[in-house]
N, C-alpha and C. Protein backbone atom coordinates (compact mmCIF):
# COMPACT_ATOMS: atom_id res chain seq x y z
N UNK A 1 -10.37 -11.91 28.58
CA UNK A 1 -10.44 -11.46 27.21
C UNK A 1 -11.77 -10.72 27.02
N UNK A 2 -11.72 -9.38 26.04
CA UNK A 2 -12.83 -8.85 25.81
C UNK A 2 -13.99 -9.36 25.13
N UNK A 3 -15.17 -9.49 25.60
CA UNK A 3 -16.51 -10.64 25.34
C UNK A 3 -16.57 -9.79 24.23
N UNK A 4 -16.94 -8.81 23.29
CA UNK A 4 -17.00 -8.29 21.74
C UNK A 4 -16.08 -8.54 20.98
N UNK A 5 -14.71 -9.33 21.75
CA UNK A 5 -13.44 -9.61 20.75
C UNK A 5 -13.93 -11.27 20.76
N UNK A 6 -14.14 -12.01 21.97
CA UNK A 6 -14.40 -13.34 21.58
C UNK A 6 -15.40 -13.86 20.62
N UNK A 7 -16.72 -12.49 20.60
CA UNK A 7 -17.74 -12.97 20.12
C UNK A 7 -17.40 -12.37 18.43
N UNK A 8 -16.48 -11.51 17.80
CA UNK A 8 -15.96 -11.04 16.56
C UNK A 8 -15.14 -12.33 16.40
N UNK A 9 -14.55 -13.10 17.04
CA UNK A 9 -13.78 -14.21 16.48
C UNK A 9 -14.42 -15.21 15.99
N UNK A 10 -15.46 -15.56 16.82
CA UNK A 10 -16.72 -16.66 16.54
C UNK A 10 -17.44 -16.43 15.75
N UNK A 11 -17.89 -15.33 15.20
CA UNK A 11 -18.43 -15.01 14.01
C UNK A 11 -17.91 -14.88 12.83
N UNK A 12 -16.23 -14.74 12.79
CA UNK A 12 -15.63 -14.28 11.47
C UNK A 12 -15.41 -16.32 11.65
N UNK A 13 -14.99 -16.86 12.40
CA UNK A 13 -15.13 -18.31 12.00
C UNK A 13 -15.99 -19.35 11.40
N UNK A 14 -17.23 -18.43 12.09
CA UNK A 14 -18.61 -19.09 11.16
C UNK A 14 -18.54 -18.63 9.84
N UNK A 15 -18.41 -17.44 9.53
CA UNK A 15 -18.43 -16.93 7.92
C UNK A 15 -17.37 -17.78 7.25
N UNK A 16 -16.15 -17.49 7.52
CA UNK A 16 -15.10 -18.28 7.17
C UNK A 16 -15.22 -19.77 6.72
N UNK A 17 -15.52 -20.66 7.41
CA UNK A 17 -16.52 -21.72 7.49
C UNK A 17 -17.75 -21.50 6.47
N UNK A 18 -18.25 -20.75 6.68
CA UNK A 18 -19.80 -21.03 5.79
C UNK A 18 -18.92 -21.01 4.64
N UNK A 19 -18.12 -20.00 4.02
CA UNK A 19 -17.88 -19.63 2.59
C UNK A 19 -16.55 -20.65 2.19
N UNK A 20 -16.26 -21.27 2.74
CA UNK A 20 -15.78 -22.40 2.50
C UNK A 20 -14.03 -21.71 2.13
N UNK A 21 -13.52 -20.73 3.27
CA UNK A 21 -12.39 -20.26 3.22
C UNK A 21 -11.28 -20.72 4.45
N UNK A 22 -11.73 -22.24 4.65
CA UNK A 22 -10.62 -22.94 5.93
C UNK A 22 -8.96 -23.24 5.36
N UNK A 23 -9.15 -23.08 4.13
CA UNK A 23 -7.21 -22.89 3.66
C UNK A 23 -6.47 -21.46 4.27
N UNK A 24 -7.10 -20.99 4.75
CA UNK A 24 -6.56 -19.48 5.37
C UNK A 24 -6.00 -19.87 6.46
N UNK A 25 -5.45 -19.63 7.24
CA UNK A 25 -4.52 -19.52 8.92
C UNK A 25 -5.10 -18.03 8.45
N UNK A 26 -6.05 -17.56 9.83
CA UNK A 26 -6.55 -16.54 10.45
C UNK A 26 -5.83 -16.24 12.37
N UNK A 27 -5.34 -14.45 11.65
CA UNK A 27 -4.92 -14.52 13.03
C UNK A 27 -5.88 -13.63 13.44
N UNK A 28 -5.90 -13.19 15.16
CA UNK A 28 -6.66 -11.73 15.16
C UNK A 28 -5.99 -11.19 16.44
N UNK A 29 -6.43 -9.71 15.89
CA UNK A 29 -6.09 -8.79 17.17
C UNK A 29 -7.37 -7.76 17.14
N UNK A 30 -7.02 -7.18 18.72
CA UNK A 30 -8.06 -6.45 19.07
C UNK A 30 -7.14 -5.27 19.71
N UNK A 31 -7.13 -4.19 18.71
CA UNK A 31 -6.04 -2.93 19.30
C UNK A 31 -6.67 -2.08 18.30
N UNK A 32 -6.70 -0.85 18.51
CA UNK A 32 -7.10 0.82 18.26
C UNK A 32 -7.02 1.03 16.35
N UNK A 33 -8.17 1.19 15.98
CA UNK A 33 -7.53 1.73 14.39
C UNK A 33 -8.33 2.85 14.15
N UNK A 34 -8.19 3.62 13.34
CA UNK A 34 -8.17 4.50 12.96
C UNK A 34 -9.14 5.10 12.30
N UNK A 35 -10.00 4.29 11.55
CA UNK A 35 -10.98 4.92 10.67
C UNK A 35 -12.04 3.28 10.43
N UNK A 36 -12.18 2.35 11.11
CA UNK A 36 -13.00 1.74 10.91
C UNK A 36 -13.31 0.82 11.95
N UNK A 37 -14.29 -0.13 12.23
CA UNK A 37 -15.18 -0.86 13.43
C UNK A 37 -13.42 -2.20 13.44
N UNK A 38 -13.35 -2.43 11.99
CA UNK A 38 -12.77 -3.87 11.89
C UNK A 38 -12.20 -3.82 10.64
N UNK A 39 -10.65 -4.33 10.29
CA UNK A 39 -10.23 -4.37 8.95
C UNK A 39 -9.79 -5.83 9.15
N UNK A 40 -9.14 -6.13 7.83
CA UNK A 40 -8.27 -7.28 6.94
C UNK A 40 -7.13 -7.21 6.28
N UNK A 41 -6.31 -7.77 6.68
CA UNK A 41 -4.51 -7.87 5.96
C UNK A 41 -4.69 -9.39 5.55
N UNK A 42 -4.75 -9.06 3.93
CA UNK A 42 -4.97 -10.47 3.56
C UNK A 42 -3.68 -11.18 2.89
N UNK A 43 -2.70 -12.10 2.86
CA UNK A 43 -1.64 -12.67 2.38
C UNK A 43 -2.00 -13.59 1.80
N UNK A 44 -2.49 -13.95 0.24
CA UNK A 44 -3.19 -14.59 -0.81
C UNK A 44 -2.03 -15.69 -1.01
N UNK A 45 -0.88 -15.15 -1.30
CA UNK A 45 0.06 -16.26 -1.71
C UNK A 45 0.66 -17.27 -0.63
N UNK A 46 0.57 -16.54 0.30
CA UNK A 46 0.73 -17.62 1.73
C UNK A 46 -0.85 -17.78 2.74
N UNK A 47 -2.28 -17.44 2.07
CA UNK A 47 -2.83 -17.78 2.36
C UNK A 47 -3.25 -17.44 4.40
N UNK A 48 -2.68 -16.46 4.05
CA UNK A 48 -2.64 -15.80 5.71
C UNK A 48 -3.69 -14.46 5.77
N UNK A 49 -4.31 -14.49 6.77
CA UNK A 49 -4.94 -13.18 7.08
C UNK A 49 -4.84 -12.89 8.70
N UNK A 50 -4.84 -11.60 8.88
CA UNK A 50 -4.84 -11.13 10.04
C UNK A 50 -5.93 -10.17 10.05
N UNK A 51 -7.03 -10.11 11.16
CA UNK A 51 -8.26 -9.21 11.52
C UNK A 51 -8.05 -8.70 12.46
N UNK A 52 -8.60 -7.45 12.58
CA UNK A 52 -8.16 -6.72 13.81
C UNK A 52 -9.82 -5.77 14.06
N UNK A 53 -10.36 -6.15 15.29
CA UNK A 53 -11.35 -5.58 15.83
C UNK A 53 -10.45 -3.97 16.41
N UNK A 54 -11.53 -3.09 16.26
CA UNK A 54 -11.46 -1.88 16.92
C UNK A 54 -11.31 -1.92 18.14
N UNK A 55 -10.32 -2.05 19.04
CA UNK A 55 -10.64 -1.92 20.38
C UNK A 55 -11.03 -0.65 21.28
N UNK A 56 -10.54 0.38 20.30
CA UNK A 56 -10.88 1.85 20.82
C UNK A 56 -11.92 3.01 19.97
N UNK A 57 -13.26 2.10 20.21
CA UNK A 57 -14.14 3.44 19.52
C UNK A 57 -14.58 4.72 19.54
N UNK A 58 -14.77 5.17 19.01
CA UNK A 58 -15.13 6.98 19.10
C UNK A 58 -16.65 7.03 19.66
N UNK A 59 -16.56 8.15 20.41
CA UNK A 59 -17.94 8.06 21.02
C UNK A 59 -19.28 8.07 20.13
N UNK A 60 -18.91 8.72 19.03
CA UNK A 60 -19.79 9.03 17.56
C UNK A 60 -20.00 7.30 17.13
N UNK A 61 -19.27 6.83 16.95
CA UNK A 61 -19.40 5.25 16.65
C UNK A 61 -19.56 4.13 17.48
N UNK A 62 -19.48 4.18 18.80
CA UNK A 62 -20.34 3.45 19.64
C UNK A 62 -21.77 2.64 19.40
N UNK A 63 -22.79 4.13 19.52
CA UNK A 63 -24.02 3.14 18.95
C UNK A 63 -24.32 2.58 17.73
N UNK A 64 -23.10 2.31 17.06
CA UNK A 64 -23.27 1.74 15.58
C UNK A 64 -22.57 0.61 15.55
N UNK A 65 -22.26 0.59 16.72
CA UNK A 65 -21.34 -1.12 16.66
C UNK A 65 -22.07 -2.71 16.66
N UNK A 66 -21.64 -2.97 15.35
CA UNK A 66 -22.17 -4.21 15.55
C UNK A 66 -21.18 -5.88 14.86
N UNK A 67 -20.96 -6.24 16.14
CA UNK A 67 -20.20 -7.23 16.19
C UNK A 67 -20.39 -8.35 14.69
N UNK A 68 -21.08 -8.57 15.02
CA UNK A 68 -21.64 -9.93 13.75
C UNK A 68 -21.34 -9.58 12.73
N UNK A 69 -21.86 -8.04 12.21
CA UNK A 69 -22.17 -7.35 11.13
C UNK A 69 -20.70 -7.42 10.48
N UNK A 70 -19.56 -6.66 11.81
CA UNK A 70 -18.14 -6.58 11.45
C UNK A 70 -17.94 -7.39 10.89
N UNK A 71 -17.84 -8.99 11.56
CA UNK A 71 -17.27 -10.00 11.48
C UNK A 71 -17.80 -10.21 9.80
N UNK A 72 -18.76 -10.41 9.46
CA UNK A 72 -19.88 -10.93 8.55
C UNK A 72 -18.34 -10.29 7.23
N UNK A 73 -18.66 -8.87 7.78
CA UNK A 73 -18.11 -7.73 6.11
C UNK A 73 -16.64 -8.08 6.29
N UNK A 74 -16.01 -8.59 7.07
CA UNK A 74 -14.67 -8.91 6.39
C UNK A 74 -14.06 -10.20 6.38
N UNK A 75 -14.96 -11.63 6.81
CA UNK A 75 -15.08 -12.43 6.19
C UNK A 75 -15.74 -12.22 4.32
N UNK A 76 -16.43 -11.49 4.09
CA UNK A 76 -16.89 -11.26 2.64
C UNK A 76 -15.50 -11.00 1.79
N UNK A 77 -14.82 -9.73 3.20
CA UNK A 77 -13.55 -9.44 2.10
C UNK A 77 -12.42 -10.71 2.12
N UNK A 78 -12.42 -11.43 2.66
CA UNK A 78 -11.26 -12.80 2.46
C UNK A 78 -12.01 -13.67 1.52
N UNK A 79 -13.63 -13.45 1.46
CA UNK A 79 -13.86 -14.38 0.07
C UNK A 79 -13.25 -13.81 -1.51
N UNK A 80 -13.37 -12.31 -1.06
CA UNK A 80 -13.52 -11.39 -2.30
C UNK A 80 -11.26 -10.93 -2.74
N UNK A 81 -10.56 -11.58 -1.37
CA UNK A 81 -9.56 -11.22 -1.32
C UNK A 81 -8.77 -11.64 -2.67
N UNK A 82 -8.83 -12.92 -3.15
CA UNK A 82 -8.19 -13.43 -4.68
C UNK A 82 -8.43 -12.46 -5.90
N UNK A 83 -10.06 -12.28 -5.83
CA UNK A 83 -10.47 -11.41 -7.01
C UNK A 83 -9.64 -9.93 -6.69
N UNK A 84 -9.68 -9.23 -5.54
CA UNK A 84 -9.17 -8.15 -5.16
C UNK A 84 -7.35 -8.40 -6.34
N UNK A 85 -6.83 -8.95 -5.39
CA UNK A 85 -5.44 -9.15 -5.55
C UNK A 85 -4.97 -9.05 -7.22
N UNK A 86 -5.83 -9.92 -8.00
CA UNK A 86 -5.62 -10.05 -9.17
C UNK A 86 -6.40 -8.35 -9.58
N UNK A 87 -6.96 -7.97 -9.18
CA UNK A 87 -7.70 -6.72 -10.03
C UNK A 87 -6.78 -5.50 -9.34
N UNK A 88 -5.72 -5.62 -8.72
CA UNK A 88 -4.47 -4.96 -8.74
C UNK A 88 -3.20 -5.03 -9.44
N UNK A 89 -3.28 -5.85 -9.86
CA UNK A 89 -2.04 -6.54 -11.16
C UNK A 89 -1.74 -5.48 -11.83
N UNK A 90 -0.74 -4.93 -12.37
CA UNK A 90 -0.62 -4.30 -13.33
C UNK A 90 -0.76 -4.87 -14.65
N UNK A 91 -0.57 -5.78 -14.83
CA UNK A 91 -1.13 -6.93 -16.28
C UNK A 91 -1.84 -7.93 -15.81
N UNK A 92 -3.46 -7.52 -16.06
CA UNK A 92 -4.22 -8.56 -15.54
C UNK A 92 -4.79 -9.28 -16.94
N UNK A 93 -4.41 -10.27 -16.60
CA UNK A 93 -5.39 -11.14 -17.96
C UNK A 93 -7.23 -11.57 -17.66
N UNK A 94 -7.14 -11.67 -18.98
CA UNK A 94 -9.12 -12.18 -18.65
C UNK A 94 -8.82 -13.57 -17.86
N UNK A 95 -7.96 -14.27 -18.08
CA UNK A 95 -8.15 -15.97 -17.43
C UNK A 95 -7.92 -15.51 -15.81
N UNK A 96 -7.47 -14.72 -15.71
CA UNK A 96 -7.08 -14.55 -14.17
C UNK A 96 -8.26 -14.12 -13.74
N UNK A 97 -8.87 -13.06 -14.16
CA UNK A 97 -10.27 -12.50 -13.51
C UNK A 97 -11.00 -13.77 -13.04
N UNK A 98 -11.24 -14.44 -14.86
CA UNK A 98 -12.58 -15.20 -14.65
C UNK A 98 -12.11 -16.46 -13.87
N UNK A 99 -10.49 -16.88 -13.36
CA UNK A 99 -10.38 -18.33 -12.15
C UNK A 99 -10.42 -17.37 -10.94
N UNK A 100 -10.78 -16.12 -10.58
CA UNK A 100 -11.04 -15.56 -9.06
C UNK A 100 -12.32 -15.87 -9.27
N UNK A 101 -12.79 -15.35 -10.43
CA UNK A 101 -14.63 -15.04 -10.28
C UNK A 101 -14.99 -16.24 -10.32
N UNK A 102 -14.61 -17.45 -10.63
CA UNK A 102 -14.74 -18.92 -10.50
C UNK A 102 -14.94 -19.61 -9.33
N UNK A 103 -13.98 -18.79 -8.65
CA UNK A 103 -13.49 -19.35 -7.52
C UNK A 103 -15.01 -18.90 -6.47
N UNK A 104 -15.08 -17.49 -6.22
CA UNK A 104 -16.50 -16.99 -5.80
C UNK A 104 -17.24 -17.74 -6.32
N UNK A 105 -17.78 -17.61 -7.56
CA UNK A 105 -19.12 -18.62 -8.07
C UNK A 105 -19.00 -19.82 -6.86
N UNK A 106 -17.76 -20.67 -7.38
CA UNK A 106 -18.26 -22.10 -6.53
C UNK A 106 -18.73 -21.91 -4.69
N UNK A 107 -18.35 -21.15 -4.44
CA UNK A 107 -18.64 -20.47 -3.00
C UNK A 107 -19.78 -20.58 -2.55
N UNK A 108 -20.45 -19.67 -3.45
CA UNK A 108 -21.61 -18.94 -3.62
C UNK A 108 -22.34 -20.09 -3.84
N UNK A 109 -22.19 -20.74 -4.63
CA UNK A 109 -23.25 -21.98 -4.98
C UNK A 109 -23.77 -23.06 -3.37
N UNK A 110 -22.37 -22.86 -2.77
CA UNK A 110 -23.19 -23.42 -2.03
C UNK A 110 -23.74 -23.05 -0.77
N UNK A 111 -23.50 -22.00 -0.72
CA UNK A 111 -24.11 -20.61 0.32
C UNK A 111 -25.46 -20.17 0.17
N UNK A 112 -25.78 -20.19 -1.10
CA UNK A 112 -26.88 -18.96 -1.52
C UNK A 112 -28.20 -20.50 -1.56
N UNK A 113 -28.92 -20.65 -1.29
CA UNK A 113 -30.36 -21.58 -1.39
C UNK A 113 -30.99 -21.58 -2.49
């Protein structure tokens, strides 16, 4: 297995973990995309995500790769994934915002020192 795919898994687990997002089943793959280092397919109502490391970078983006960093920014987006979801609604209510933004707060509280 590729040592930048094992070491993107171990890091999106620590974030995952730190931010207190272990109700997720996280899958991952490591295959070719298109326009970024690392994305997220997040499934809120079944609580599923799938990550997918870049396995095929552009020579322009090579020296900008950074594993941790990846991992770090889309663990952020599975914290930020509830608030996302609801701020796509076509009828979003204020109670819905403020139980995502709730949901972050308590996160955060115990992340931040």
């Amino acid at each position: 297995m590729n040592n930048d795919f094992v070491e993107f898994q171990e890091h999106f687990k620590h974030y995952q973990n730190l931010f207190g997002l272990s109700g997720y089943k996280v899958y991952f793959r490591h295959e070719p995309l298109e326009k970024s280092f690392a994305e997220i397919n997040i499934e809120n109502h079944s609580l599923v995500a799938t990550v997918t490391l870049n396995s095929r970078l552009s020579a322009k983006d090579k020296p900008f790769k950074d594993i941790k960093l990846s991992a770090k920014h889309e663990a952020i987006h599975l914290l930020l994934g509830q608030l996302e979801d609801r701020a796509y609604m076509r009828f979003l209510t204020k109670d819905a915002i403020y139980e995502a933004l709730e949901d972050i707060c308590h996160r955060l509280e115990g992340i931040i020192p």
